[in-house]
PDB file of N, CA and C in Angstrom:
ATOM      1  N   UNK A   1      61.034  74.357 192.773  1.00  0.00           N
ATOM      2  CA  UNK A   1      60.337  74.433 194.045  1.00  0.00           C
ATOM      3  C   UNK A   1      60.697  75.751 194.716  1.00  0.00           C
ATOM      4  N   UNK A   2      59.877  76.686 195.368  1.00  0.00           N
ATOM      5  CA  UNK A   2      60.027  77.652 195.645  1.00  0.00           C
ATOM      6  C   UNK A   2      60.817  77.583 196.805  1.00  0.00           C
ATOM      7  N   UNK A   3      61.563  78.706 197.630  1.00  0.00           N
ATOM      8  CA  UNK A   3      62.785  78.414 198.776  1.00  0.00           C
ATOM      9  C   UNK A   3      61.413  78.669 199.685  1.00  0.00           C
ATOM     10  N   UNK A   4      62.113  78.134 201.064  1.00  0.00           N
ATOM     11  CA  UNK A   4      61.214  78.682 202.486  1.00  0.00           C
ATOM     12  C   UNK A   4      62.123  78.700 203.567  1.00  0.00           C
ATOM     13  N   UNK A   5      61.469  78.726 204.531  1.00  0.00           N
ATOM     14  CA  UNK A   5      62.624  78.530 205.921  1.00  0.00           C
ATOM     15  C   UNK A   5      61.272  78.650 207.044  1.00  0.00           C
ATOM     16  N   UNK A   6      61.526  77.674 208.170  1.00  0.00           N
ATOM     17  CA  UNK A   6      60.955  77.413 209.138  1.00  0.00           C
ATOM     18  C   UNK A   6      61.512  77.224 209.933  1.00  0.00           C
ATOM     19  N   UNK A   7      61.139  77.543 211.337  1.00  0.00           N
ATOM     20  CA  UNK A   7      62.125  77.413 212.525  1.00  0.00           C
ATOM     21  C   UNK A   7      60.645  76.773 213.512  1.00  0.00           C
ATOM     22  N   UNK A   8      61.016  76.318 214.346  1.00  0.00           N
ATOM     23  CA  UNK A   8      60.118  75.937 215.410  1.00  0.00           C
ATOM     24  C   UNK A   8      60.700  75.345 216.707  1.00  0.00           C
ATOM     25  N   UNK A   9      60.474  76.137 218.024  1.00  0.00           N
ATOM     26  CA  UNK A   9      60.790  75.932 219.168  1.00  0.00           C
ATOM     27  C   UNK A   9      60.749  75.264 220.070  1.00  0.00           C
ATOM     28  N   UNK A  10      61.007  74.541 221.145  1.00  0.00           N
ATOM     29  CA  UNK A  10      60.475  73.920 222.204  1.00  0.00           C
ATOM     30  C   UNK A  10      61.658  74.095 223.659  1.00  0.00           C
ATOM     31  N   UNK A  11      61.028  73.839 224.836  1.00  0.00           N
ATOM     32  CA  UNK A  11      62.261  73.829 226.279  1.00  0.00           C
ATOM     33  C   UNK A  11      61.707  72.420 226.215  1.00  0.00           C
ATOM     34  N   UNK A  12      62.738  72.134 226.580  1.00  0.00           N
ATOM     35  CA  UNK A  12      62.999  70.846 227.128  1.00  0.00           C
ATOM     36  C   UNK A  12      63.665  70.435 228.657  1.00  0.00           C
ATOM     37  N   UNK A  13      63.408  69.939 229.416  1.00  0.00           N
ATOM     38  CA  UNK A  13      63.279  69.860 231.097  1.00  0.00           C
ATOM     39  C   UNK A  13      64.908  69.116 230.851  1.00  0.00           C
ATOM     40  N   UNK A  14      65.697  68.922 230.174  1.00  0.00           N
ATOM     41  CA  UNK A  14      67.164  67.947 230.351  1.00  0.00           C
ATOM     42  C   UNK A  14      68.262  68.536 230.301  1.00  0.00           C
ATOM     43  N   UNK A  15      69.578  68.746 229.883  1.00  0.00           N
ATOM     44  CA  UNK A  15      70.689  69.091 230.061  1.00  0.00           C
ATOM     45  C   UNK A  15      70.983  69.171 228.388  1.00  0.00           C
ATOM     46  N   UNK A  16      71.688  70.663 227.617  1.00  0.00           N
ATOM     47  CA  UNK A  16      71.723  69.743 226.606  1.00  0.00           C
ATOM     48  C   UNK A  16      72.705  68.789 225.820  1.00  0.00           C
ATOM     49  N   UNK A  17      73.556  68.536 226.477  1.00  0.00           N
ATOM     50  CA  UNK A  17      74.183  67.244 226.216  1.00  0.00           C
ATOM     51  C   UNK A  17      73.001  65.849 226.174  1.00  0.00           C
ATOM     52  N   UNK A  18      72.637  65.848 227.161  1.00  0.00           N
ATOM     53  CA  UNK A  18      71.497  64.998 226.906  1.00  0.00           C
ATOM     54  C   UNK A  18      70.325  64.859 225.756  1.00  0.00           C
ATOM     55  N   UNK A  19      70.180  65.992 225.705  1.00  0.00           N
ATOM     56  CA  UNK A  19      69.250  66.663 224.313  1.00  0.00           C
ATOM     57  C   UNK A  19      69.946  66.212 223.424  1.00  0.00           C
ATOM     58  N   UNK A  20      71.221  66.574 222.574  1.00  0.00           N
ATOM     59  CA  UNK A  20      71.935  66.188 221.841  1.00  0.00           C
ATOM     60  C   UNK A  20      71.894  64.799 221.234  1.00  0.00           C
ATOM     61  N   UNK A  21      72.536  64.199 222.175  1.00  0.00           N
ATOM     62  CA  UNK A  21      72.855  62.967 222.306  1.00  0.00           C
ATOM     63  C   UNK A  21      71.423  61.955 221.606  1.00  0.00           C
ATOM     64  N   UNK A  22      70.144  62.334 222.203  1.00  0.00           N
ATOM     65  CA  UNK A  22      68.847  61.612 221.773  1.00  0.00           C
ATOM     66  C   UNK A  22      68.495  62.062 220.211  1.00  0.00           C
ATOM     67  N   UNK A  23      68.694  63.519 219.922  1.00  0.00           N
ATOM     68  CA  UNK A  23      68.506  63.809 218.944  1.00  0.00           C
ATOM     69  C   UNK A  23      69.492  63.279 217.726  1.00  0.00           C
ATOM     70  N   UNK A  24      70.672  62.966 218.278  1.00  0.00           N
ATOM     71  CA  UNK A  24      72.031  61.937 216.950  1.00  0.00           C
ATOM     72  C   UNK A  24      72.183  61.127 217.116  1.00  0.00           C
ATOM     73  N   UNK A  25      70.717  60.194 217.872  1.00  0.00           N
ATOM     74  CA  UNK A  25      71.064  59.026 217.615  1.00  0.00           C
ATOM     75  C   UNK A  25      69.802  58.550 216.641  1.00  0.00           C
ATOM     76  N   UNK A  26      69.636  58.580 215.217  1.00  0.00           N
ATOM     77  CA  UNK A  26      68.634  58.170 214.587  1.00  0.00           C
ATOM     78  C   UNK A  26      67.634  57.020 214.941  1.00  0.00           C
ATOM     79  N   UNK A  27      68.564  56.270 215.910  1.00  0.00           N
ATOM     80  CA  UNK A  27      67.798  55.085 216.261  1.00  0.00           C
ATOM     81  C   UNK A  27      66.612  55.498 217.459  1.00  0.00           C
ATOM     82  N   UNK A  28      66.820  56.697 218.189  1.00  0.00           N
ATOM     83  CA  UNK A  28      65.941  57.079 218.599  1.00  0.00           C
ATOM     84  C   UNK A  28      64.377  58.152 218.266  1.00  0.00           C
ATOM     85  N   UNK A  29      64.956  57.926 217.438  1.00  0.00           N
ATOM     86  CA  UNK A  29      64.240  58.891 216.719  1.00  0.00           C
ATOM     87  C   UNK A  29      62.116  58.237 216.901  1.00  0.00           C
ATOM     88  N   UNK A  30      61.862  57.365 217.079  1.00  0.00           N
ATOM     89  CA  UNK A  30      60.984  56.098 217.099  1.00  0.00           C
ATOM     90  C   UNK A  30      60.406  57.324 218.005  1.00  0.00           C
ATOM     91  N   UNK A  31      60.878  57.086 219.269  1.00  0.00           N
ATOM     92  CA  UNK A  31      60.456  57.305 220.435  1.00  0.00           C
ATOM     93  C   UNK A  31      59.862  58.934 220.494  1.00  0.00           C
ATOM     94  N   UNK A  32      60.490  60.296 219.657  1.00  0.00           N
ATOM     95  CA  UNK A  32      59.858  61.388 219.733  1.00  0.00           C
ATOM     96  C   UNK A  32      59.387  61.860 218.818  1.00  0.00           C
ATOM     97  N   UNK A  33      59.857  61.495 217.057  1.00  0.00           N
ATOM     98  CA  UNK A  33      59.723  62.158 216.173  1.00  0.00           C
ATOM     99  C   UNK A  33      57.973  61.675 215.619  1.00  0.00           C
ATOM    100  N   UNK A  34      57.609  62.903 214.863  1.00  0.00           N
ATOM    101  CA  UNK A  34      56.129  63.052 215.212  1.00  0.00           C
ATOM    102  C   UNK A  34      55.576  62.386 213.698  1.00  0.00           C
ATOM    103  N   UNK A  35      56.788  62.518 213.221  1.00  0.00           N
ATOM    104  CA  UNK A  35      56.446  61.447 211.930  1.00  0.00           C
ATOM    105  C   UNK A  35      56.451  60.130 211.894  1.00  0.00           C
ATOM    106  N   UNK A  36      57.883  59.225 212.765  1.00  0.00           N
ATOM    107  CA  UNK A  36      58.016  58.365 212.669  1.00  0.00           C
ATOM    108  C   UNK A  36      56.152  57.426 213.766  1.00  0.00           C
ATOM    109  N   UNK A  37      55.959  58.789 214.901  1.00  0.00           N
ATOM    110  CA  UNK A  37      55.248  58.061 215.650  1.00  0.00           C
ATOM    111  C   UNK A  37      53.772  57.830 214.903  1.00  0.00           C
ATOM    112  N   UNK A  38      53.303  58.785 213.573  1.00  0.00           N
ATOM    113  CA  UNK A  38      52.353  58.612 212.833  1.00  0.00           C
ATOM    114  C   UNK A  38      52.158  57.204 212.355  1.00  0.00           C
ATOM    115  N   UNK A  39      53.253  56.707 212.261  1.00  0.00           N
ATOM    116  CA  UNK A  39      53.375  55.286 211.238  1.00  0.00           C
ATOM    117  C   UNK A  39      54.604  54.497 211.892  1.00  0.00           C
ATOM    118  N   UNK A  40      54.336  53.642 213.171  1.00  0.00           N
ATOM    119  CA  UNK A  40      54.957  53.380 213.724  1.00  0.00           C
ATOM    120  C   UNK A  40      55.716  51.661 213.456  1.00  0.00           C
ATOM    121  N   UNK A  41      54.874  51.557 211.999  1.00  0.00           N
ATOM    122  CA  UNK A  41      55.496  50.052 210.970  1.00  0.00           C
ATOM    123  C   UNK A  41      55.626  50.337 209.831  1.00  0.00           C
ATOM    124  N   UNK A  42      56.147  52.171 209.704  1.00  0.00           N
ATOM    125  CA  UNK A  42      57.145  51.787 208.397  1.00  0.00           C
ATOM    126  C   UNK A  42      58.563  51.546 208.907  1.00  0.00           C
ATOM    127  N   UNK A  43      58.843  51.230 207.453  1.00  0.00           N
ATOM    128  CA  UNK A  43      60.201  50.364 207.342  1.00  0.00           C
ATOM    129  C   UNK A  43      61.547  51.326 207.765  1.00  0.00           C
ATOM    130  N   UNK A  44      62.230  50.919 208.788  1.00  0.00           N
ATOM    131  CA  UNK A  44      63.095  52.459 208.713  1.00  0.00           C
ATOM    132  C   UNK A  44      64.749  51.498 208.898  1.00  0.00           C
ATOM    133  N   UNK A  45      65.609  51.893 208.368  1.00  0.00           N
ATOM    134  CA  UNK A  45      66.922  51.317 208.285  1.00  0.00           C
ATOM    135  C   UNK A  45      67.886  52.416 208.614  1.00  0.00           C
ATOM    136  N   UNK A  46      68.904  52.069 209.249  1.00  0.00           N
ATOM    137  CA  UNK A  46      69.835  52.647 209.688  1.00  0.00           C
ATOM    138  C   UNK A  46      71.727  52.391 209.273  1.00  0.00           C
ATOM    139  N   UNK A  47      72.195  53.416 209.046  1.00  0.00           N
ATOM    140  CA  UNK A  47      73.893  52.925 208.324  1.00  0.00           C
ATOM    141  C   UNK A  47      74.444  52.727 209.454  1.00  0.00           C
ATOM    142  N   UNK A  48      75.383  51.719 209.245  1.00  0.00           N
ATOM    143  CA  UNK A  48      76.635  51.178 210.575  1.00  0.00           C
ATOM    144  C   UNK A  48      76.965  52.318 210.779  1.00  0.00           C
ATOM    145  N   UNK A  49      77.534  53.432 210.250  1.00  0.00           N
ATOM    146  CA  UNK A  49      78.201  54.396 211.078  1.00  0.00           C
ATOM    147  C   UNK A  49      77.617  55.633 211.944  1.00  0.00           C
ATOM    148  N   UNK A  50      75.847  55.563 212.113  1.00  0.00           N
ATOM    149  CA  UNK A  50      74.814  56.554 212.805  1.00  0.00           C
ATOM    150  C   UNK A  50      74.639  57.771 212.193  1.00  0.00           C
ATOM    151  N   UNK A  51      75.195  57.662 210.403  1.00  0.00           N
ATOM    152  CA  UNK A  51      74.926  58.884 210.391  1.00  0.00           C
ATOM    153  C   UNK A  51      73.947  59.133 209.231  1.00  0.00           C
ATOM    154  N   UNK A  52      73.323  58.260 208.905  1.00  0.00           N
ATOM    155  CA  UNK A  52      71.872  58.302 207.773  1.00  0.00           C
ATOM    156  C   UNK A  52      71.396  57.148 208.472  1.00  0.00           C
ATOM    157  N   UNK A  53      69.797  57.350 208.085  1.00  0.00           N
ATOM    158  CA  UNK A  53      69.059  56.660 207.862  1.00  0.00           C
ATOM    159  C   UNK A  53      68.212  56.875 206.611  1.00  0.00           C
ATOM    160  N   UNK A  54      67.421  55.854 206.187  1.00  0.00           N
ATOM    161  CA  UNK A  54      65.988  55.553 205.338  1.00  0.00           C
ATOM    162  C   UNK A  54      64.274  55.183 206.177  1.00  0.00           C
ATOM    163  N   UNK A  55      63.629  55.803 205.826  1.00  0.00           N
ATOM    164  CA  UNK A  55      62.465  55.345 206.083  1.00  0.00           C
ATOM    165  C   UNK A  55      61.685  54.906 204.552  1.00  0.00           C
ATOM    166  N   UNK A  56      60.587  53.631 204.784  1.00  0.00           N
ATOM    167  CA  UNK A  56      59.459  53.812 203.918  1.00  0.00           C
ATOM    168  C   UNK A  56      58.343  53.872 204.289  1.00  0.00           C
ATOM    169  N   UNK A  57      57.174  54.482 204.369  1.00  0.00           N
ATOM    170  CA  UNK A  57      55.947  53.914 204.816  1.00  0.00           C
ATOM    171  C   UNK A  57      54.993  54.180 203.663  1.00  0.00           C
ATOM    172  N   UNK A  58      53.594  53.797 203.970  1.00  0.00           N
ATOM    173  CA  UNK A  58      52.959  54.375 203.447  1.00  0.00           C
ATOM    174  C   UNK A  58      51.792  55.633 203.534  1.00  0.00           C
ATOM    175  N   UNK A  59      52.268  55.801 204.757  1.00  0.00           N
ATOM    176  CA  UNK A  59      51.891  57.672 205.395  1.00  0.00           C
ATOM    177  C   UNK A  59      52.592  58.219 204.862  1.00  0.00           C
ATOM    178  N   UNK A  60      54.069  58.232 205.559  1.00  0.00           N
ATOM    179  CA  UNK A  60      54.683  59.304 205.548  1.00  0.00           C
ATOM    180  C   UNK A  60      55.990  58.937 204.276  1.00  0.00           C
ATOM    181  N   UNK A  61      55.752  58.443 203.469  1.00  0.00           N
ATOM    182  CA  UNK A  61      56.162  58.468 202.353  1.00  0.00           C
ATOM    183  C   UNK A  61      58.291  57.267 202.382  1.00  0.00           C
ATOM    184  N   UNK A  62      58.492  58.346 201.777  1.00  0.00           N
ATOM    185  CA  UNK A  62      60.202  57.296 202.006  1.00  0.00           C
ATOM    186  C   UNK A  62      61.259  58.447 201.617  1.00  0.00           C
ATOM    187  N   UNK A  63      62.127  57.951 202.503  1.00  0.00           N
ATOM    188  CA  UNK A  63      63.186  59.563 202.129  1.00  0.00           C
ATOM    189  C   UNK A  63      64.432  59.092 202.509  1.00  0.00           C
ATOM    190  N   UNK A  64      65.767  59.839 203.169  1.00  0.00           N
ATOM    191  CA  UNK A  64      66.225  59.619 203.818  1.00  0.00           C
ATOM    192  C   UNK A  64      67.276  61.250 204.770  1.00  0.00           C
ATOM    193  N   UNK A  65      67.549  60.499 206.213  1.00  0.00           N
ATOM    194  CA  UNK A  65      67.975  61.645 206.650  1.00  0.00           C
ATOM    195  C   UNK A  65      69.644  61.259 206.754  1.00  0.00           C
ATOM    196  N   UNK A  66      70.387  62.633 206.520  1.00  0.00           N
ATOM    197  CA  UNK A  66      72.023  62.531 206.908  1.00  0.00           C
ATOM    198  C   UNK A  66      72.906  63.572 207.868  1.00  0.00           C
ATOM    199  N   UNK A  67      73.465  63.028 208.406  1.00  0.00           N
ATOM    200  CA  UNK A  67      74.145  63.965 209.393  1.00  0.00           C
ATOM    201  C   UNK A  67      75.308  64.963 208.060  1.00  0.00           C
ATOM    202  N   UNK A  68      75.187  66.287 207.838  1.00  0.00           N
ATOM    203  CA  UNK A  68      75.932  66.647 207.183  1.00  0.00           C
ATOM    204  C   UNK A  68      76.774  67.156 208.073  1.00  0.00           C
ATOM    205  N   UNK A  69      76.542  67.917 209.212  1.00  0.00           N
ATOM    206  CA  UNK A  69      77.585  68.488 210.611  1.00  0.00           C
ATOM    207  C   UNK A  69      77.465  68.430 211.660  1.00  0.00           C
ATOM    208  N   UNK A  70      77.974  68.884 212.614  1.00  0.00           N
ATOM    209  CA  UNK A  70      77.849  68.687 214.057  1.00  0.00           C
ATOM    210  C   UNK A  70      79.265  69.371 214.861  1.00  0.00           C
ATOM    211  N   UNK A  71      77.974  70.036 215.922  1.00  0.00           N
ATOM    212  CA  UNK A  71      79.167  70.872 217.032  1.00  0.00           C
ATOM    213  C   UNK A  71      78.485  70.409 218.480  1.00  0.00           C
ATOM    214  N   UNK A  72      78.994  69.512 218.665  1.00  0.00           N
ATOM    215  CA  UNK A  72      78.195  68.884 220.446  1.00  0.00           C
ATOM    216  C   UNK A  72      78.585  69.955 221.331  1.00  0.00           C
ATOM    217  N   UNK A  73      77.560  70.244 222.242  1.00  0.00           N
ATOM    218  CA  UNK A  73      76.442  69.584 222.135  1.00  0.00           C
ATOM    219  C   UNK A  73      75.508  70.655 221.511  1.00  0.00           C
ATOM    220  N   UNK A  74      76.258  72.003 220.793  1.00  0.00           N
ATOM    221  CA  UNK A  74      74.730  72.841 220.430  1.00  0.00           C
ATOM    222  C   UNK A  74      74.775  72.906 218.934  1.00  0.00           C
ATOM    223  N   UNK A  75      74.840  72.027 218.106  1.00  0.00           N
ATOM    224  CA  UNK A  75      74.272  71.858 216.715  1.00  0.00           C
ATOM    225  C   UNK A  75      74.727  70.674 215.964  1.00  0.00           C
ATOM    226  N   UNK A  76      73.123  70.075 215.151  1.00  0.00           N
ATOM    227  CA  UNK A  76      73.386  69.326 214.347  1.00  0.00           C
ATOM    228  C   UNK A  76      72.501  69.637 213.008  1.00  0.00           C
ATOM    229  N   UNK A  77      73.647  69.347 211.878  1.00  0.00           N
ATOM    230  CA  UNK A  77      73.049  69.491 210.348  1.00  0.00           C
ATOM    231  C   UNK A  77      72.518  68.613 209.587  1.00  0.00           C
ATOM    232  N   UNK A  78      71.580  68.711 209.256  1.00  0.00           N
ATOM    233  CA  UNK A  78      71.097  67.338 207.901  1.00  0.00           C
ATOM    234  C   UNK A  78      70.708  67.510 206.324  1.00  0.00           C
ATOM    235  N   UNK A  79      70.906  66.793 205.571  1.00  0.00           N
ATOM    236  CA  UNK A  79      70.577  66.922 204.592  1.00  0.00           C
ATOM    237  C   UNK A  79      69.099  65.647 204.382  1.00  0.00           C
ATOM    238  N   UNK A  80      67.617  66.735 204.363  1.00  0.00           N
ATOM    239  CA  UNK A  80      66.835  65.719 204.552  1.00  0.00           C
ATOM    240  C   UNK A  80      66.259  65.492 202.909  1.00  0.00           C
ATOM    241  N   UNK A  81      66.054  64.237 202.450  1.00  0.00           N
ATOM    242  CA  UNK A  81      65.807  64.098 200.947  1.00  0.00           C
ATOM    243  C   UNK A  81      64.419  63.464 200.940  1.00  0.00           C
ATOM    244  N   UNK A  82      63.433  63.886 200.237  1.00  0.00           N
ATOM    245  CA  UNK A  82      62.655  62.565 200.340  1.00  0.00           C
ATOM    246  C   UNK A  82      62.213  62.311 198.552  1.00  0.00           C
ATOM    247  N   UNK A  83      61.738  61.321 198.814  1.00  0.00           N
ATOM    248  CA  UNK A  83      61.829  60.237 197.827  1.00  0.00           C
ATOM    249  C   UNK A  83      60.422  60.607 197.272  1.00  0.00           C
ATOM    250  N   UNK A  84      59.248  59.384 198.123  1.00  0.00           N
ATOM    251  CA  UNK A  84      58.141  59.693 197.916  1.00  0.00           C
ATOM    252  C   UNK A  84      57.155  60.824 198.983  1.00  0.00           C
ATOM    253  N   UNK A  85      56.515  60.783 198.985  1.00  0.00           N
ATOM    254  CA  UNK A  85      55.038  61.344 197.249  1.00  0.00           C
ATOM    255  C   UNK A  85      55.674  62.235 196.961  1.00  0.00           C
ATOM    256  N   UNK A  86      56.606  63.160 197.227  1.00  0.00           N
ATOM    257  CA  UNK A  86      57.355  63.840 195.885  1.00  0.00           C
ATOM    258  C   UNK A  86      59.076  64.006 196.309  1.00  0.00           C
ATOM    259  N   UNK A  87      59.772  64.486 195.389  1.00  0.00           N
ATOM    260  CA  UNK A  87      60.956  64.155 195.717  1.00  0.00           C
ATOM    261  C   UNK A  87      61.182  66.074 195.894  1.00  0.00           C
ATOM    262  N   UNK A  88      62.629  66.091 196.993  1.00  0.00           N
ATOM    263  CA  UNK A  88      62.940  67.407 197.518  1.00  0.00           C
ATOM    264  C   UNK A  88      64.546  66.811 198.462  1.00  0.00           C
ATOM    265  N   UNK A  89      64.912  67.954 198.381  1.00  0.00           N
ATOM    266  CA  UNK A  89      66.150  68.156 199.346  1.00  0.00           C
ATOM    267  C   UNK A  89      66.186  69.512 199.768  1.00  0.00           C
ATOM    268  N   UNK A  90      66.448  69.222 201.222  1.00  0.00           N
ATOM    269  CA  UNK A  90      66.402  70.311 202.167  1.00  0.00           C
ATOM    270  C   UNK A  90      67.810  70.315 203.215  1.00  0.00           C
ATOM    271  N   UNK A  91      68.100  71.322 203.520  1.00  0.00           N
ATOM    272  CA  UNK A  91      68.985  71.196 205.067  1.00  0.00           C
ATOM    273  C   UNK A  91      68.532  71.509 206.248  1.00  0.00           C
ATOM    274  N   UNK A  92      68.298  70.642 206.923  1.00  0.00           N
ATOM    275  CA  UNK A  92      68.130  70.797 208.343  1.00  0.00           C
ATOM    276  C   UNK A  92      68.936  70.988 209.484  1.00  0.00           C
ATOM    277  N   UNK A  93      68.480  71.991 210.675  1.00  0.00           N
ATOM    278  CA  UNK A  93      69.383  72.025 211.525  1.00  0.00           C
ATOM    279  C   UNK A  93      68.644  72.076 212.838  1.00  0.00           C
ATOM    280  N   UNK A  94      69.375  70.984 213.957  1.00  0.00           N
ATOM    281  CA  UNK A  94      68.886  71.661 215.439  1.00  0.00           C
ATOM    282  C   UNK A  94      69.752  72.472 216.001  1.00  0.00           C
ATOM    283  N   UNK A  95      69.347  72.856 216.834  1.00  0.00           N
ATOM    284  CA  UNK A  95      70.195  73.989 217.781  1.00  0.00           C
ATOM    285  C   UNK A  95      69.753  73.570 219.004  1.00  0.00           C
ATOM    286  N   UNK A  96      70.729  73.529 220.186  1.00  0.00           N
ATOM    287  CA  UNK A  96      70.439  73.461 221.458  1.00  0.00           C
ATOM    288  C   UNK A  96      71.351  74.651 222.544  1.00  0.00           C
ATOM    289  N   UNK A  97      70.699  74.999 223.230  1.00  0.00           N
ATOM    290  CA  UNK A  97      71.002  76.200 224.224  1.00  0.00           C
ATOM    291  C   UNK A  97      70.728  75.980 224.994  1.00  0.00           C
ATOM    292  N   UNK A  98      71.588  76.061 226.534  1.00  0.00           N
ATOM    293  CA  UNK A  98      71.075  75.869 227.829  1.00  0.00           C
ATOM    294  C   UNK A  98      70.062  77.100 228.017  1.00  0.00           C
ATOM    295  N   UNK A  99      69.086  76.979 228.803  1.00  0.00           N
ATOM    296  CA  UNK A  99      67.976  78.024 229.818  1.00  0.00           C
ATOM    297  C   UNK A  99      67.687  77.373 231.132  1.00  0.00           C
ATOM    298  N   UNK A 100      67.001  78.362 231.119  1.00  0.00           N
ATOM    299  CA  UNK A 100      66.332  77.937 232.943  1.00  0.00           C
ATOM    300  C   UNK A 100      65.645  76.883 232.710  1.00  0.00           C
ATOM    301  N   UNK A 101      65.376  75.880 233.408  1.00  0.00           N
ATOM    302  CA  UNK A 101      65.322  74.841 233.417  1.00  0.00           C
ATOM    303  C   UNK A 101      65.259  73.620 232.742  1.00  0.00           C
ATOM    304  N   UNK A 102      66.324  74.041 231.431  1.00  0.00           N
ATOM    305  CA  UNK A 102      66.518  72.456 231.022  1.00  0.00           C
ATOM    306  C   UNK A 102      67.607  73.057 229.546  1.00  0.00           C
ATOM    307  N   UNK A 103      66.971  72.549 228.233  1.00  0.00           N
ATOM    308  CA  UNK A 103      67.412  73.818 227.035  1.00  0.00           C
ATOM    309  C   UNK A 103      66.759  74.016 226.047  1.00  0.00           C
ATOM    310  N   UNK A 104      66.354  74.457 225.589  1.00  0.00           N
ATOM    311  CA  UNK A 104      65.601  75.362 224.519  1.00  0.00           C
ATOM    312  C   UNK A 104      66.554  74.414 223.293  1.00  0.00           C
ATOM    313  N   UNK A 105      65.568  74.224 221.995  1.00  0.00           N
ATOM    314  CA  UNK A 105      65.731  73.438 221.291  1.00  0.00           C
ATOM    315  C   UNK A 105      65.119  73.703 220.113  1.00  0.00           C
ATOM    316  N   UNK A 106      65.995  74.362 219.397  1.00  0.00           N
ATOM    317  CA  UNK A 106      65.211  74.944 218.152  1.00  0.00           C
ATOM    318  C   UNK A 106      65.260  74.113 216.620  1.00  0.00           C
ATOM    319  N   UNK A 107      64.470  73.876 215.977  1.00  0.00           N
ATOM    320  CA  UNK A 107      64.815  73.206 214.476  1.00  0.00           C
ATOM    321  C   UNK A 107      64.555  74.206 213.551  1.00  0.00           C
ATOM    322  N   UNK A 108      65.385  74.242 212.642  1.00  0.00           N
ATOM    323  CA  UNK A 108      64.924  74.719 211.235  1.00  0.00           C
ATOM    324  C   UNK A 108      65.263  74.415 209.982  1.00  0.00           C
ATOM    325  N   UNK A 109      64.438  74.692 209.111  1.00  0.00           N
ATOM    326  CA  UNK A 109      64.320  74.072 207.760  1.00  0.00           C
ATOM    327  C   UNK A 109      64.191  75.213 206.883  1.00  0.00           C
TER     328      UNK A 109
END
């Protein structure tokens, strides 16, 4: 599979401790992520200790995400795998930075 890298931006109106905090908790994930909200009855499971989950659906396929690091409140790492419709492993990372009015919130892949 060929390499890539993507970054993509957003401000966010909150504090980022607050930012943080919503973004490591997988269980929230329901509420913003633009995949989970595509297919809002696939199957998604979570580990006792918050730091993977699994999804299955049949949109958005089945994978799973893992916390590989973390520096609260301005970075978290993942190792994202997916399963189906094709299989891949990637590392993911957010970044959070305070700004004027709230913090800037970057992902990349």
């Amino acid at each position: 599979m060929p390499k890539f890298s993507i970054s993509k931006s957003i401000q966010i109106d909150a504090g980022a401790e607050s930012v943080f905090d919503v973004v490591r908790d997988f269980r929230r994930w329901p509420e913003w992520s633009p995949w989970i909200i595509s297919e809002p009855t696939c199957i998604l499971d979570y580990a006792e200790d918050g730091n993977s989950y699994t999804w299955d659906g049949q949109i958005i396929g089945s994978g799973m995400m893992e916390v590989t690091g973390e520096e609260p409140p301005n970075q978290i790492r993942h190792r994202l795998t997916f399963i189906k419709p094709w299989k891949s492993v990637s590392d993911v990372q957010f970044s959070f930075s305070p700004s004027a009015g709230g913090t800037s919130v970057t992902w990349t892949m």
